[in-house]
PDB file of N, CA and C in Angstrom:
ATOM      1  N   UNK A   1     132.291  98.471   7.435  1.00  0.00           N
ATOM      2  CA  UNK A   1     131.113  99.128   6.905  1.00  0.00           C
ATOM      3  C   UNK A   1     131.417 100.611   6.772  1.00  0.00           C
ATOM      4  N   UNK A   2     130.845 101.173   5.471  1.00  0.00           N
ATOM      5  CA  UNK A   2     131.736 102.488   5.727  1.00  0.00           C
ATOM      6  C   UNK A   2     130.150 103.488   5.646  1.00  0.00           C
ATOM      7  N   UNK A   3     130.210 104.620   6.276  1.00  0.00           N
ATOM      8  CA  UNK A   3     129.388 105.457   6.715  1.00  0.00           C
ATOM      9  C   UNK A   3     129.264 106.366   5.518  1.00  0.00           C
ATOM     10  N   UNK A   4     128.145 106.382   4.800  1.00  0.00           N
ATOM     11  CA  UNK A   4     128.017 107.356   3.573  1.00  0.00           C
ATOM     12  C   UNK A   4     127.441 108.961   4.405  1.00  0.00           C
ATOM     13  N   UNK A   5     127.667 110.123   3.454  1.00  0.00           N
ATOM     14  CA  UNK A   5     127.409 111.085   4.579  1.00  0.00           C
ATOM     15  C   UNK A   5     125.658 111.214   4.988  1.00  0.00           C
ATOM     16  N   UNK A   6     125.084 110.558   3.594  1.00  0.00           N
ATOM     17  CA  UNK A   6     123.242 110.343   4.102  1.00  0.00           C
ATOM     18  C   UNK A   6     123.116 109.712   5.194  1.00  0.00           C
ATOM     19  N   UNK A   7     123.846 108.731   5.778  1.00  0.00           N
ATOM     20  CA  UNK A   7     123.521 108.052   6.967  1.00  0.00           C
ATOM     21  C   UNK A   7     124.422 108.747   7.856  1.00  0.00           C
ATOM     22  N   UNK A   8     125.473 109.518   8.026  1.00  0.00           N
ATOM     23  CA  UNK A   8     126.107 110.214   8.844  1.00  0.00           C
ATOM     24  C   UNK A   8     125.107 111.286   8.930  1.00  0.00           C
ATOM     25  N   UNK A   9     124.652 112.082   8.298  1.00  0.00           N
ATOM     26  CA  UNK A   9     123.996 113.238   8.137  1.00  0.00           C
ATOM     27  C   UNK A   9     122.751 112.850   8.829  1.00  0.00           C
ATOM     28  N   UNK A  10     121.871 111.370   8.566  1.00  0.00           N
ATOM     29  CA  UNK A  10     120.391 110.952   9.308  1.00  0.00           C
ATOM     30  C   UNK A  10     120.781 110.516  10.989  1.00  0.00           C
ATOM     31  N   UNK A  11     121.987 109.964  10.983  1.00  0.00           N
ATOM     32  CA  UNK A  11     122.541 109.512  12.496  1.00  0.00           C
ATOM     33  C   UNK A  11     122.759 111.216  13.572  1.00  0.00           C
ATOM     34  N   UNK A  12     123.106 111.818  12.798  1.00  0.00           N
ATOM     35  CA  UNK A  12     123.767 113.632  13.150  1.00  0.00           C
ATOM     36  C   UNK A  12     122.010 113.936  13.744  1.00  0.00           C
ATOM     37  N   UNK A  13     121.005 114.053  12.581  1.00  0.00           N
ATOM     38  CA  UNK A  13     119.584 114.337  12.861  1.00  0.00           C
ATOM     39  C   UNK A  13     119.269 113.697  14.106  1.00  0.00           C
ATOM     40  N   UNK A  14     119.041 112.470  14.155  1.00  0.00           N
ATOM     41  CA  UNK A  14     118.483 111.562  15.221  1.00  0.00           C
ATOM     42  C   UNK A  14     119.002 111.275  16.336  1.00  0.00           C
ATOM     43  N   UNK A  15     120.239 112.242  16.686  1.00  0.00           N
ATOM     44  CA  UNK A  15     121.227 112.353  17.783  1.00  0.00           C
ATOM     45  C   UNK A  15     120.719 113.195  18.101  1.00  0.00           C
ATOM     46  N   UNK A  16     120.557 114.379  17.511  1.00  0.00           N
ATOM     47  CA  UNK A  16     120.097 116.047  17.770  1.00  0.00           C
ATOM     48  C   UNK A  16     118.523 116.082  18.313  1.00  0.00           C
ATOM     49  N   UNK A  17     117.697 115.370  17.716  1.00  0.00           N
ATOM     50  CA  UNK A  17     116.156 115.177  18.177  1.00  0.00           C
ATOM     51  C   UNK A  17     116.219 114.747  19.406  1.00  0.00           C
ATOM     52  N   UNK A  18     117.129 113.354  19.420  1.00  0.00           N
ATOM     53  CA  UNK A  18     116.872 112.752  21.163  1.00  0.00           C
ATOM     54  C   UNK A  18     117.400 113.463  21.908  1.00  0.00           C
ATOM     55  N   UNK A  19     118.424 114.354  21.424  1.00  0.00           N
ATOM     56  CA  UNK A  19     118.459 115.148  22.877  1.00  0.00           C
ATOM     57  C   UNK A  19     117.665 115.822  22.805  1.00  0.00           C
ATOM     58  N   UNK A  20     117.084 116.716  22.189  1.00  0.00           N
ATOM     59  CA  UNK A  20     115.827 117.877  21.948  1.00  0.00           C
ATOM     60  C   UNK A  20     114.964 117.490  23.014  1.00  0.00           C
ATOM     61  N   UNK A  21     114.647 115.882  22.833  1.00  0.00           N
ATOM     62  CA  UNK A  21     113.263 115.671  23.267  1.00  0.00           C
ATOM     63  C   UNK A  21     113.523 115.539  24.861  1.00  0.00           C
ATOM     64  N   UNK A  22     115.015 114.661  24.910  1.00  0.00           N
ATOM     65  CA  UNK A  22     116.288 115.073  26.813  1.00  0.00           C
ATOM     66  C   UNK A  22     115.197 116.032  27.074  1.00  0.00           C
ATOM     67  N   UNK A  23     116.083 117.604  26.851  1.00  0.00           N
ATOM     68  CA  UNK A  23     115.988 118.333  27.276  1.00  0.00           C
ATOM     69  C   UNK A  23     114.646 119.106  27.753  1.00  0.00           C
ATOM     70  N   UNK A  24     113.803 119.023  26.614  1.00  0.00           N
ATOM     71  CA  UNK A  24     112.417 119.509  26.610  1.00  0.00           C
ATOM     72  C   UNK A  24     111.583 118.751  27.285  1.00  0.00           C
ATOM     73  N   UNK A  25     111.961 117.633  27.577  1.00  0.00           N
ATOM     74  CA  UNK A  25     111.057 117.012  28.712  1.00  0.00           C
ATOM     75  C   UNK A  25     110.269 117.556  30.189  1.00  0.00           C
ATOM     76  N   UNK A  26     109.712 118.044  30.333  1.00  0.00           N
ATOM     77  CA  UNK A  26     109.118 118.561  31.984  1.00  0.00           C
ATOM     78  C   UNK A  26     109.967 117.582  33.131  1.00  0.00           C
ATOM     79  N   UNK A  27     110.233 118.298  34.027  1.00  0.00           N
ATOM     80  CA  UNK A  27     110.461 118.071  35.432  1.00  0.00           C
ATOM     81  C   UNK A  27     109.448 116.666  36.034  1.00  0.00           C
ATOM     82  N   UNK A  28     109.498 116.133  36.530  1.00  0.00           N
ATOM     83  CA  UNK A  28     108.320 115.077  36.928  1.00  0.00           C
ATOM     84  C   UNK A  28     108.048 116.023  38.154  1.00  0.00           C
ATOM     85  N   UNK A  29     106.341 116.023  38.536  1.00  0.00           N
ATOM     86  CA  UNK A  29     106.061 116.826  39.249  1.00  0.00           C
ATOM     87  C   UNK A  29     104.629 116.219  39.556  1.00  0.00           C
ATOM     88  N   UNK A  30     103.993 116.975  40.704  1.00  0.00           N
ATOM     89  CA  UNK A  30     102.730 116.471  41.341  1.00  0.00           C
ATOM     90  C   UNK A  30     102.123 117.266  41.868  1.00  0.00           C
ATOM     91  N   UNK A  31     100.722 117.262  41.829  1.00  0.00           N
ATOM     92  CA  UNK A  31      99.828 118.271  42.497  1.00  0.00           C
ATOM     93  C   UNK A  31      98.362 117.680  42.809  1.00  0.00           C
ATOM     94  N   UNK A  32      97.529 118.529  44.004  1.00  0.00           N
ATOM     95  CA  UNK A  32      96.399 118.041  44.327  1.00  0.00           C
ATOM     96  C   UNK A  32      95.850 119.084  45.226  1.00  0.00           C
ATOM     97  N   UNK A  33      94.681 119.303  45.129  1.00  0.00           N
ATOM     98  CA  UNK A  33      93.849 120.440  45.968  1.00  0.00           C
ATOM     99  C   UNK A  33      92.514 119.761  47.048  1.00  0.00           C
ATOM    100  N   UNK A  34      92.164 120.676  48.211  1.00  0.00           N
ATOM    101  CA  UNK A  34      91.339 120.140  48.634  1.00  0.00           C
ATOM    102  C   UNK A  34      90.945 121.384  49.167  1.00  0.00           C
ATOM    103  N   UNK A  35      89.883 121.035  49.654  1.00  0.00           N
ATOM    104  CA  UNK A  35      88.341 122.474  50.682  1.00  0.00           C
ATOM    105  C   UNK A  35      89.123 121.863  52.071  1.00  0.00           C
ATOM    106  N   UNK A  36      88.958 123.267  52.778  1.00  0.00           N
ATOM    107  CA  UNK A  36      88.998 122.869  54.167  1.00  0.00           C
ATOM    108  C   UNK A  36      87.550 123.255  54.468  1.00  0.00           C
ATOM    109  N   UNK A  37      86.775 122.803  55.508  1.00  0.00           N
ATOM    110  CA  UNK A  37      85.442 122.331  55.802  1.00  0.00           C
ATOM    111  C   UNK A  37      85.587 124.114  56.850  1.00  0.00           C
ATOM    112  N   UNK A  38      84.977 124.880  56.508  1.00  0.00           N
ATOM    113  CA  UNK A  38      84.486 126.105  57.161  1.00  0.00           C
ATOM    114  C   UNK A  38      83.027 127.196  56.660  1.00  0.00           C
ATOM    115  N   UNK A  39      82.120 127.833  57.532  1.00  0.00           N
ATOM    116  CA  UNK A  39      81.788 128.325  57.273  1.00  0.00           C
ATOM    117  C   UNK A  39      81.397 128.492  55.324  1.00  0.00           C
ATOM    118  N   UNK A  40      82.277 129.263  54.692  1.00  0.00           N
ATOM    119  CA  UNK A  40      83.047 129.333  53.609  1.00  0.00           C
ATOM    120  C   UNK A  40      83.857 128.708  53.350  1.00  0.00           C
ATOM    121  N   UNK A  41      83.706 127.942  52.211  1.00  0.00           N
ATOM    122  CA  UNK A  41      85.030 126.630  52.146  1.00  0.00           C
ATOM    123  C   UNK A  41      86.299 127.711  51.776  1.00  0.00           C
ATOM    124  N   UNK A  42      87.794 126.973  52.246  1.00  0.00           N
ATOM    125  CA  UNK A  42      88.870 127.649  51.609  1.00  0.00           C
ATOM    126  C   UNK A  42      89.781 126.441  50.956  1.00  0.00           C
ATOM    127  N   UNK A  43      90.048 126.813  49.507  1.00  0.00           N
ATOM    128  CA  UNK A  43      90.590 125.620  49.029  1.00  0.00           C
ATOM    129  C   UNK A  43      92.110 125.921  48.845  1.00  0.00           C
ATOM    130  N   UNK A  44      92.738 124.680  49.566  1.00  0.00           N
ATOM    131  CA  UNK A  44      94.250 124.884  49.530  1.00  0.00           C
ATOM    132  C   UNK A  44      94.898 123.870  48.241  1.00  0.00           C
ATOM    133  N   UNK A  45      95.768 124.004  48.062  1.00  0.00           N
ATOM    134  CA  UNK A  45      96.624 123.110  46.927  1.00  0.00           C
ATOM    135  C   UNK A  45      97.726 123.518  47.032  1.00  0.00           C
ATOM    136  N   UNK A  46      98.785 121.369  46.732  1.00  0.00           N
ATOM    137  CA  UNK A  46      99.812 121.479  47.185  1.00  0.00           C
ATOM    138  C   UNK A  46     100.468 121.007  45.691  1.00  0.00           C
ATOM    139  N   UNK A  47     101.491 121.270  45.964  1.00  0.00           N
ATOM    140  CA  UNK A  47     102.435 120.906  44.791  1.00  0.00           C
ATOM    141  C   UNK A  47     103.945 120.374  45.070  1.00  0.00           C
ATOM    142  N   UNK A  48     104.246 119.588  44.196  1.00  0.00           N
ATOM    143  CA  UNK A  48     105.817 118.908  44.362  1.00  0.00           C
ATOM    144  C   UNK A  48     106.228 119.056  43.182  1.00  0.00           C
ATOM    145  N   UNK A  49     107.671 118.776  43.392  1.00  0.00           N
ATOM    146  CA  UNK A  49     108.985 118.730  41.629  1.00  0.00           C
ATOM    147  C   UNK A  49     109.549 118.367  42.589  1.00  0.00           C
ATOM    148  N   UNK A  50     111.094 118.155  42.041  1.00  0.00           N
ATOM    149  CA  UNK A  50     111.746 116.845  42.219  1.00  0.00           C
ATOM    150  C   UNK A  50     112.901 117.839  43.287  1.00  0.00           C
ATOM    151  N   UNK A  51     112.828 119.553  43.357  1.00  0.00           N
ATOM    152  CA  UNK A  51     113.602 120.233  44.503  1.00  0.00           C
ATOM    153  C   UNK A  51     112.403 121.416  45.476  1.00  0.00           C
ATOM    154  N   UNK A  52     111.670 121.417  44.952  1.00  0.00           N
ATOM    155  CA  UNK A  52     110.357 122.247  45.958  1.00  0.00           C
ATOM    156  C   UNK A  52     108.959 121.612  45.792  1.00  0.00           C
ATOM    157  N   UNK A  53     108.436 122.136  47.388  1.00  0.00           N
ATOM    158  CA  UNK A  53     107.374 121.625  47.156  1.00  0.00           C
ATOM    159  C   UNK A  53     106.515 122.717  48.137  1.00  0.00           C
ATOM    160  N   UNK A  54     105.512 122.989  47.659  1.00  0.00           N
ATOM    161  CA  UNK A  54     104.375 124.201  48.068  1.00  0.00           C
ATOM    162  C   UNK A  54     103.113 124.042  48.945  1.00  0.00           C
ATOM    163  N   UNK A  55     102.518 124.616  49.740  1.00  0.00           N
ATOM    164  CA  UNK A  55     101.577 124.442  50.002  1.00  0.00           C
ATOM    165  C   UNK A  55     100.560 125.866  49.909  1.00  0.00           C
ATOM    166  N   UNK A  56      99.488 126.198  48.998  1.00  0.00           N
ATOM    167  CA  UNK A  56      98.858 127.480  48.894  1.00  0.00           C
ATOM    168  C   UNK A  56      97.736 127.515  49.426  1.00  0.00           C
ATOM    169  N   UNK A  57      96.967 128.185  50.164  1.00  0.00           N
ATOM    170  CA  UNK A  57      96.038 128.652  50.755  1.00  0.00           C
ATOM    171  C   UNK A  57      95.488 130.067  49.980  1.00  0.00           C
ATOM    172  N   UNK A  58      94.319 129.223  48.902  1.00  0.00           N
ATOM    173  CA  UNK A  58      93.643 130.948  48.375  1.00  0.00           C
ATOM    174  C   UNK A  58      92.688 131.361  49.314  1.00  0.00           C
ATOM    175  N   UNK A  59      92.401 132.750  49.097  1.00  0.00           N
ATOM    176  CA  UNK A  59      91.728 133.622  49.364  1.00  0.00           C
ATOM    177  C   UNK A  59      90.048 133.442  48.898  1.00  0.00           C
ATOM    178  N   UNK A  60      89.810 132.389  48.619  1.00  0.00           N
ATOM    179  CA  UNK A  60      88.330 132.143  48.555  1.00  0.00           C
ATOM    180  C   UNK A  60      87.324 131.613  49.436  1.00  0.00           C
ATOM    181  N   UNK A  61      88.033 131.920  50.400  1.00  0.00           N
ATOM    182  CA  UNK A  61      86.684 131.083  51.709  1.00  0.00           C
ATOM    183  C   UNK A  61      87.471 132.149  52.757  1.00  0.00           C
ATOM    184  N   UNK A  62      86.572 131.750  53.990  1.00  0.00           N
ATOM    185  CA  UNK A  62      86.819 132.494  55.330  1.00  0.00           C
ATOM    186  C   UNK A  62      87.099 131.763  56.585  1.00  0.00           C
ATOM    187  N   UNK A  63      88.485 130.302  56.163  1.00  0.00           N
ATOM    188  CA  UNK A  63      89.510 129.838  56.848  1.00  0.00           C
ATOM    189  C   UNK A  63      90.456 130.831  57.223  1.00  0.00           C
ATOM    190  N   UNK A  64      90.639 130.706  58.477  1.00  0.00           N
ATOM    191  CA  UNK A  64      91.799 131.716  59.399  1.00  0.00           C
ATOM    192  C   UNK A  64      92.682 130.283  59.270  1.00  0.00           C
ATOM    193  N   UNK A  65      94.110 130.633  59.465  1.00  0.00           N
ATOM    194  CA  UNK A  65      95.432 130.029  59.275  1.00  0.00           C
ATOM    195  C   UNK A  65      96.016 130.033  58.638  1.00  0.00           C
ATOM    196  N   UNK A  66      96.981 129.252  58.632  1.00  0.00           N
ATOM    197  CA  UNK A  66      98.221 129.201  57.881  1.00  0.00           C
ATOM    198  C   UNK A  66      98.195 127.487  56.525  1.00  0.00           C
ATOM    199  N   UNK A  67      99.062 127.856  55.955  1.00  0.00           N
ATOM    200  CA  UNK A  67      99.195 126.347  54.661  1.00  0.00           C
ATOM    201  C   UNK A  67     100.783 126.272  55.866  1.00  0.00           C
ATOM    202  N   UNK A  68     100.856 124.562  55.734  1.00  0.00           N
ATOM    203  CA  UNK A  68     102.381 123.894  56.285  1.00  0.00           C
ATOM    204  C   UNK A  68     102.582 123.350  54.905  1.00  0.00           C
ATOM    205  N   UNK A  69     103.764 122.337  54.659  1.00  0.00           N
ATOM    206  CA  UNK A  69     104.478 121.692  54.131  1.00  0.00           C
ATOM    207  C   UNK A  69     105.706 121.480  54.792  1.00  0.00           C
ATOM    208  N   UNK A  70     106.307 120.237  54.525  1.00  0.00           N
ATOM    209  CA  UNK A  70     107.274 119.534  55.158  1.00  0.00           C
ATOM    210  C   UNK A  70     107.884 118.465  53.912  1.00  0.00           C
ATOM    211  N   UNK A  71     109.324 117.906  53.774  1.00  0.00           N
ATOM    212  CA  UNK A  71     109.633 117.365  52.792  1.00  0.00           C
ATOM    213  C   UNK A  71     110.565 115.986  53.357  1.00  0.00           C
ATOM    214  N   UNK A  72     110.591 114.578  52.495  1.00  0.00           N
ATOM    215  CA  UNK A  72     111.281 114.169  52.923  1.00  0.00           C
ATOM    216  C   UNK A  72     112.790 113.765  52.098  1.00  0.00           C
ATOM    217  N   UNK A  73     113.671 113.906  52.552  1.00  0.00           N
ATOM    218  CA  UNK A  73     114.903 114.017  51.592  1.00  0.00           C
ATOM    219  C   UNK A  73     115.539 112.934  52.425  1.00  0.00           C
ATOM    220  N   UNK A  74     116.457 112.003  51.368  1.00  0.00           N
ATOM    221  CA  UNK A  74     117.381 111.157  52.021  1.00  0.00           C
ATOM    222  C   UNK A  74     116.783 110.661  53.094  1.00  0.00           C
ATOM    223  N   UNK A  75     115.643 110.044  53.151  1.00  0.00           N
ATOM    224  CA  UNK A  75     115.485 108.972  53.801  1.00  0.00           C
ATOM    225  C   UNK A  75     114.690 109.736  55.079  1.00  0.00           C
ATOM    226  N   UNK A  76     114.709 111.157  55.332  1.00  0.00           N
ATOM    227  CA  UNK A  76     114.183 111.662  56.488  1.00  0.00           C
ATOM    228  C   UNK A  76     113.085 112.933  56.369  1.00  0.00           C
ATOM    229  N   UNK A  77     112.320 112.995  57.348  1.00  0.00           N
ATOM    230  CA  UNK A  77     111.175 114.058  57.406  1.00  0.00           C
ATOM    231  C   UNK A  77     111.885 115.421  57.775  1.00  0.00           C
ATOM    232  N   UNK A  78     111.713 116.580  57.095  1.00  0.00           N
ATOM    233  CA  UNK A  78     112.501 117.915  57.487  1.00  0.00           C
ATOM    234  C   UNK A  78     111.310 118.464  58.504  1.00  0.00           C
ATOM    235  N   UNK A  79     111.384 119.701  59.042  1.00  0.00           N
ATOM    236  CA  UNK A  79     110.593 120.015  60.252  1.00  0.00           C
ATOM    237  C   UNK A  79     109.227 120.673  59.123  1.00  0.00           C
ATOM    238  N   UNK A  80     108.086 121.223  59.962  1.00  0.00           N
ATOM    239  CA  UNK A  80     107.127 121.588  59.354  1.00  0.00           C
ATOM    240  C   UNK A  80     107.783 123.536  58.584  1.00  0.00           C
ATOM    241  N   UNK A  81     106.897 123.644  57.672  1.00  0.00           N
ATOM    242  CA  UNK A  81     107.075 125.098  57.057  1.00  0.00           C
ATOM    243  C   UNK A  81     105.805 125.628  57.417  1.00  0.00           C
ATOM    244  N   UNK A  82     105.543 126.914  57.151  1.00  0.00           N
ATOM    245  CA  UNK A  82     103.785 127.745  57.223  1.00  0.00           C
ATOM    246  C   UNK A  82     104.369 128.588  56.651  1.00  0.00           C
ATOM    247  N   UNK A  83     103.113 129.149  55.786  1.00  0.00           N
ATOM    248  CA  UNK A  83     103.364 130.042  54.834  1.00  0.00           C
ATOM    249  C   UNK A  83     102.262 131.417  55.419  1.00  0.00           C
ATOM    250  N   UNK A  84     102.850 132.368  56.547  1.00  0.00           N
ATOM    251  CA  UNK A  84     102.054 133.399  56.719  1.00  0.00           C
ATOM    252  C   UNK A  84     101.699 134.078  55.246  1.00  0.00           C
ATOM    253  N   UNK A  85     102.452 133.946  54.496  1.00  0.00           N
ATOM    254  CA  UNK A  85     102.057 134.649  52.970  1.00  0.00           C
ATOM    255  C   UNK A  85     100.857 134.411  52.354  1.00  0.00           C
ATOM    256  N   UNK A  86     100.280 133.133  52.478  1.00  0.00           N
ATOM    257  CA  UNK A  86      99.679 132.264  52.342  1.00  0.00           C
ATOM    258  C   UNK A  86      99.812 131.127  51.811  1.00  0.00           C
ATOM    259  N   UNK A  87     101.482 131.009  51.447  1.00  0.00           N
ATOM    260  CA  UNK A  87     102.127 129.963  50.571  1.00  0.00           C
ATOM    261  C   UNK A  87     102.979 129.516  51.634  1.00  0.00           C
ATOM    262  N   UNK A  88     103.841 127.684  51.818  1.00  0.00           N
ATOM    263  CA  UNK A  88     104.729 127.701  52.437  1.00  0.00           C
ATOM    264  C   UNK A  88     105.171 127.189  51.528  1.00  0.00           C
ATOM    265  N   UNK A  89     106.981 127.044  51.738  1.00  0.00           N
ATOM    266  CA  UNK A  89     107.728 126.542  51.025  1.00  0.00           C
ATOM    267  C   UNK A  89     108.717 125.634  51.701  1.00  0.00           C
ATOM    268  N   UNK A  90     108.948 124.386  50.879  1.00  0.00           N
ATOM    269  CA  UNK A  90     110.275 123.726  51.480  1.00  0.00           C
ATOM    270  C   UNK A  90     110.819 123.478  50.037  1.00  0.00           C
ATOM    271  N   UNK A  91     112.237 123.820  49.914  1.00  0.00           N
ATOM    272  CA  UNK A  91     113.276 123.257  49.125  1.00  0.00           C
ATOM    273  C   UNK A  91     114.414 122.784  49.156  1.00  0.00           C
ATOM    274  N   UNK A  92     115.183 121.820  48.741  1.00  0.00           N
ATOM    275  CA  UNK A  92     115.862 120.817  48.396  1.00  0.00           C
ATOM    276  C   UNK A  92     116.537 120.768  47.401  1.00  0.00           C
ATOM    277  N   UNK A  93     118.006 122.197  47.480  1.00  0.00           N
ATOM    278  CA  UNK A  93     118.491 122.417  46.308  1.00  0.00           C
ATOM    279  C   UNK A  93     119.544 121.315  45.472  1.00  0.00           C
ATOM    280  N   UNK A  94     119.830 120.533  46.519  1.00  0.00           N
ATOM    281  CA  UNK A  94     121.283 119.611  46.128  1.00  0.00           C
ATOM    282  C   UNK A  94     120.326 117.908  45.829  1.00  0.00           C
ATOM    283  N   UNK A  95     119.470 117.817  47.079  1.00  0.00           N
ATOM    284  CA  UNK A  95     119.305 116.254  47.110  1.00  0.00           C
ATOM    285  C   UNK A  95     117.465 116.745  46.575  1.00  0.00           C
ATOM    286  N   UNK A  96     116.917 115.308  46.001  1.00  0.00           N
ATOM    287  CA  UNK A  96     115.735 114.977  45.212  1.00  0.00           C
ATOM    288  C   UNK A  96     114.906 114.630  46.357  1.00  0.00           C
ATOM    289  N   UNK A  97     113.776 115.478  46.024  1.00  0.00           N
ATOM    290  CA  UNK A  97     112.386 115.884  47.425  1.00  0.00           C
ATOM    291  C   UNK A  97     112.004 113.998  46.980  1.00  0.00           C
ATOM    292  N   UNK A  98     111.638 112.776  48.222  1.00  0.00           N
ATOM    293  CA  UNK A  98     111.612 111.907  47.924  1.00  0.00           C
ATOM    294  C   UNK A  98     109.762 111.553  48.414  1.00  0.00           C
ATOM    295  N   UNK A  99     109.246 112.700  48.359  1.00  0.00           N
ATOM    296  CA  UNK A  99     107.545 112.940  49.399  1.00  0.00           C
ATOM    297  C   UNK A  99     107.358 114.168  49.647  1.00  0.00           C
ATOM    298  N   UNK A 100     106.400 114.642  49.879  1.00  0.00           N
ATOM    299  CA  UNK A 100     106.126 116.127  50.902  1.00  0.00           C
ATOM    300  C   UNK A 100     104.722 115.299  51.136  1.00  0.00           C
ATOM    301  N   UNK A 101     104.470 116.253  52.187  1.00  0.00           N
ATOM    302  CA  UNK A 101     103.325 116.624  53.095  1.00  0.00           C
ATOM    303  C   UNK A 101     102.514 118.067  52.858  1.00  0.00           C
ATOM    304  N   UNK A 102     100.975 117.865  53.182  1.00  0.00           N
ATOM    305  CA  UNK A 102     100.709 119.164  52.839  1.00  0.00           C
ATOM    306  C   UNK A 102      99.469 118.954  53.897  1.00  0.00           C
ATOM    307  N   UNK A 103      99.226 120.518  54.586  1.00  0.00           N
ATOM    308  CA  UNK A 103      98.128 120.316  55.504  1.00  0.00           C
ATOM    309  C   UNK A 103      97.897 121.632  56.056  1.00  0.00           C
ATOM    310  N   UNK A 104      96.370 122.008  56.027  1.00  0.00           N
ATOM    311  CA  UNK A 104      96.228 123.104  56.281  1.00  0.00           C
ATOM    312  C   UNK A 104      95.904 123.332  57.705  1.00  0.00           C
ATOM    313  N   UNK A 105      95.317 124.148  58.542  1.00  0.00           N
ATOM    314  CA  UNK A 105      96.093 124.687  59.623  1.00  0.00           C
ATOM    315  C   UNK A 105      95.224 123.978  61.152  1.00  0.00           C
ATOM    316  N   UNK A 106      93.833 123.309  60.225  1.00  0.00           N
ATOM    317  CA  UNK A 106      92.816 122.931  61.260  1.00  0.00           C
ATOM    318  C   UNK A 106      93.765 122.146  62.370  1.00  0.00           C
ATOM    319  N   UNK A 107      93.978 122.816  63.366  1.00  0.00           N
ATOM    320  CA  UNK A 107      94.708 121.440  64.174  1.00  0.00           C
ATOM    321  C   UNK A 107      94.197 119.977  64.596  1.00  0.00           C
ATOM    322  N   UNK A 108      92.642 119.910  64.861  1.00  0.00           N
ATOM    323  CA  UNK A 108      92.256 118.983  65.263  1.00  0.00           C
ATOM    324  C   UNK A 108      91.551 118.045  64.095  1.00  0.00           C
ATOM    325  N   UNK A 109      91.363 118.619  63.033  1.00  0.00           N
ATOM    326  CA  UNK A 109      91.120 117.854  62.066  1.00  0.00           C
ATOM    327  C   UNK A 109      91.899 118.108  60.559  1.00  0.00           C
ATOM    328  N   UNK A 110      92.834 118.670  60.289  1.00  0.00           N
ATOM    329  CA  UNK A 110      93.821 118.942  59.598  1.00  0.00           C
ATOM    330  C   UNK A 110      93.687 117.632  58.576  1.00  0.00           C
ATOM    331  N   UNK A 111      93.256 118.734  57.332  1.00  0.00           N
ATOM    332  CA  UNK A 111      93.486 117.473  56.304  1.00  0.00           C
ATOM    333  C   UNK A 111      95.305 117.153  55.210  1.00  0.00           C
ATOM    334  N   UNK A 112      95.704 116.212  55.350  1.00  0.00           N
ATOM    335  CA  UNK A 112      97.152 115.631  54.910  1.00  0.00           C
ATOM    336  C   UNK A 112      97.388 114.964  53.704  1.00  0.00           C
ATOM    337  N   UNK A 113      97.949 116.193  52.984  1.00  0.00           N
ATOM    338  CA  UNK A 113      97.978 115.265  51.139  1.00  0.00           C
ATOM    339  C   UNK A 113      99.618 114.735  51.249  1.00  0.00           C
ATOM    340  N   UNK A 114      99.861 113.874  50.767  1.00  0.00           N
ATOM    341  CA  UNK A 114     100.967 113.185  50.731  1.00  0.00           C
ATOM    342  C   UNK A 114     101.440 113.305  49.318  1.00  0.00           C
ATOM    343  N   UNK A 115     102.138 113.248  48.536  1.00  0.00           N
ATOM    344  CA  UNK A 115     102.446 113.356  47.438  1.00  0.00           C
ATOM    345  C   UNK A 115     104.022 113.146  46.816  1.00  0.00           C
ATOM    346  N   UNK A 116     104.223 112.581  45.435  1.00  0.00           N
ATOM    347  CA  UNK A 116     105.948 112.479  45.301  1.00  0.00           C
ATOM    348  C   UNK A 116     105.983 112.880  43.984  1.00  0.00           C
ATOM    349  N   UNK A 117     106.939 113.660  43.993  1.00  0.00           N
ATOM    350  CA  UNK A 117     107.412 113.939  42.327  1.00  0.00           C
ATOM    351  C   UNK A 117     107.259 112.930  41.501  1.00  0.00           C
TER     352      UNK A 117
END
């Protein structure tokens, strides 16, 4: 079968698009927010991708503490993070975050988002 250059030239196109569309694809990623129960609610939100994962604590309520996050890679739980910033961070530059954890600082009733890229 011999290749005329219109079909070399449409095969060249439709090689070039699928990767386009490869590349331009988003990261698979995850997110979810919740109130911690105070006075003034303070709403935290956590986030994952497939090498970090966040936990933020805004400035809209009058919760004292810290945001944690924790990640699990290869099969295991890494230790907890806190984000005095008001953000914590865990990342996972080589191996793929396979879960995180997210939980804000209430110790005795601490609410726990679970989440996976």
């Amino acid at each position: 079968m011999r290749l005329t250059r219109a079909k070399y030239a449409g095969a060249l196109v439709a090689a070039a698009l699928g990767a386009t569309v490869f590349a331009a694809a988003p990261a698979s990623a995850a997110s979810d927010s919740w109130k911690r129960d105070c006075s003034d609610d303070t709403t935290y939100e956590a986030k994952v991708d497939k090498h970090k994962a966040t936990t933020t604590k805004r400035n809209d309520g009058d919760c004292q503490g810290l945001a944690y996050v924790r990640i699990k890679v290869d099969g295991d739980w890494l230790s907890w993070s806190d984000g005095s910033s008001g953000t914590a961070t865990k990342r996972s530059p080589v191996y793929e975050i396979q879960e995180s954890q997210h939980k804000d600082c209430n110790c005795a009733t601490a609410n726990y988002v679970n989440l996976k890229p």
